[in-house]
Protein backbone atom coordinates (compact mmCIF):
# COMPACT_ATOMS: atom_id res chain seq x y z
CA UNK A 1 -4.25 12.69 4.17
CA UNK A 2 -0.58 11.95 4.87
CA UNK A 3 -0.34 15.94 6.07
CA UNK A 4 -3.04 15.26 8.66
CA UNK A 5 -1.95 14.42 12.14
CA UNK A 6 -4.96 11.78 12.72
CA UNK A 7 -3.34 10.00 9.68
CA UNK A 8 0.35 10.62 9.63
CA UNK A 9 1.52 7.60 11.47
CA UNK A 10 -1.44 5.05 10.10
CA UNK A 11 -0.36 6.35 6.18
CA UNK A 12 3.51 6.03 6.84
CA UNK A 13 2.93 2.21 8.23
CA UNK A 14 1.72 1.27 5.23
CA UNK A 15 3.93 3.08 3.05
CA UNK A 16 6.89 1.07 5.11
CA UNK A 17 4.90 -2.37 4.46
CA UNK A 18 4.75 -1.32 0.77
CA UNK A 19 8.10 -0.77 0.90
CA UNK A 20 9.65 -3.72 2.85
CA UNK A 21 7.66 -6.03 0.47
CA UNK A 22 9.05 -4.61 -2.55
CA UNK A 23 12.96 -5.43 -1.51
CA UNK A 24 11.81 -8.69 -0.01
CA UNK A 25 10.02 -10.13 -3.39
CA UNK A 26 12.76 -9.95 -5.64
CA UNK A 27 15.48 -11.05 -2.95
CA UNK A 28 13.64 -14.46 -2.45
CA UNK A 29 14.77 -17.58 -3.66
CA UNK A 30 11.38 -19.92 -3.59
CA UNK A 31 13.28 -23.17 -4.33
CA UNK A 32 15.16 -22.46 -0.75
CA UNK A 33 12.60 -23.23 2.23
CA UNK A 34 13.80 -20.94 4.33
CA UNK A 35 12.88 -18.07 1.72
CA UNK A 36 9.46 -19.99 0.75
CA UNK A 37 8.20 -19.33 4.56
CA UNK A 38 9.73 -15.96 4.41
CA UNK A 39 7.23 -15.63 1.39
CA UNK A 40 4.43 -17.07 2.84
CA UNK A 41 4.99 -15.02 6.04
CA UNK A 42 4.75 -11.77 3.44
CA UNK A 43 1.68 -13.01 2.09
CA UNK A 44 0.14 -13.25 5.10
CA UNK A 45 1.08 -9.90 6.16
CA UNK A 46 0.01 -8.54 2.71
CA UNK A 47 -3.39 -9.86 3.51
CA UNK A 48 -3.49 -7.83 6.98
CA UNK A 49 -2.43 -5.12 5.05
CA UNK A 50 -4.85 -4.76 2.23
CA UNK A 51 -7.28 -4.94 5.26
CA UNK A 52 -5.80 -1.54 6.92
CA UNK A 53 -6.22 -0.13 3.37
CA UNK A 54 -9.74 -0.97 2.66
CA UNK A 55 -11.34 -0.93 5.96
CA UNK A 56 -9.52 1.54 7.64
CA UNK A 57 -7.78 4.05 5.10
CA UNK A 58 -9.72 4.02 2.28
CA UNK A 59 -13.29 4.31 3.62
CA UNK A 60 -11.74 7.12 6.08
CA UNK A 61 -10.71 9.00 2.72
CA UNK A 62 -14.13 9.11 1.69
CA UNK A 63 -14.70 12.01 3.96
CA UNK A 64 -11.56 13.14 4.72
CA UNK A 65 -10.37 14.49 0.85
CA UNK A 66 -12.64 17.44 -0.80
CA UNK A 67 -12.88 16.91 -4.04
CA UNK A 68 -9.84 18.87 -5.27
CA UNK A 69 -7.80 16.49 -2.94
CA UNK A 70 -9.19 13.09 -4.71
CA UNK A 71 -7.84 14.95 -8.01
CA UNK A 72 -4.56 15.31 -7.09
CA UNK A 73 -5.07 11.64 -5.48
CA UNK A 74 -6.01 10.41 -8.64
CA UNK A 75 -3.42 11.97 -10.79
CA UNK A 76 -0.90 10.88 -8.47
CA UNK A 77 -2.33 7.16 -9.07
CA UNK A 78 -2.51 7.62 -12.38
CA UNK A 79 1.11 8.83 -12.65
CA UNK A 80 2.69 6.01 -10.58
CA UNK A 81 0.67 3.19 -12.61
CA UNK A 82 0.22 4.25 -16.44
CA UNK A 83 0.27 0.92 -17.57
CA UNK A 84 -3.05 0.96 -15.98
CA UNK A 85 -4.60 4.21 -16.86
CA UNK A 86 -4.03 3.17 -20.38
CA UNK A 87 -7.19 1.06 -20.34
């Protein structure tokens, strides 16, 4: 969907929110308050987040992929989490 011009920007925000959350997590330090409200700010913004994905970009992919393109989606998912396609 990325290679789609009505989707481009929308799927590169949240690839840059997935990304900005993964080098703040393991850079906090929750015993120091400053970094606890930088946490709880993150959370927060994780919450908006998950919102984009399910209300906006997943149901959107429902008619936007053919069914070769939810393949390749899913073997890409499957690739980046195996500890989860195990099961």
């Amino acid at each position: 969907m990325r290679d789609d011009p009505e989707y481009t920007d929308y799927i590169d925000a949240l690839v840059a929110e997935h990304r900005e959350l993964a080098a703040l997590l393991p850079a906090l330090d929750l015993t120091d308050p400053t970094d606890a409200g930088r946490f709880k700010a993150a959370a927060d913004e994780l919450h908006h987040h998950i919102a984009k994905e399910e209300d906006g970009l997943f149901p959107a992919s429902l008619t936007a992929l053919s069914g070769d393109e939810w393949d390749v989606s899913m073997a890409a998912w499957r690739a980046a989490h195996p500890q989860e396609s195990e099961s």
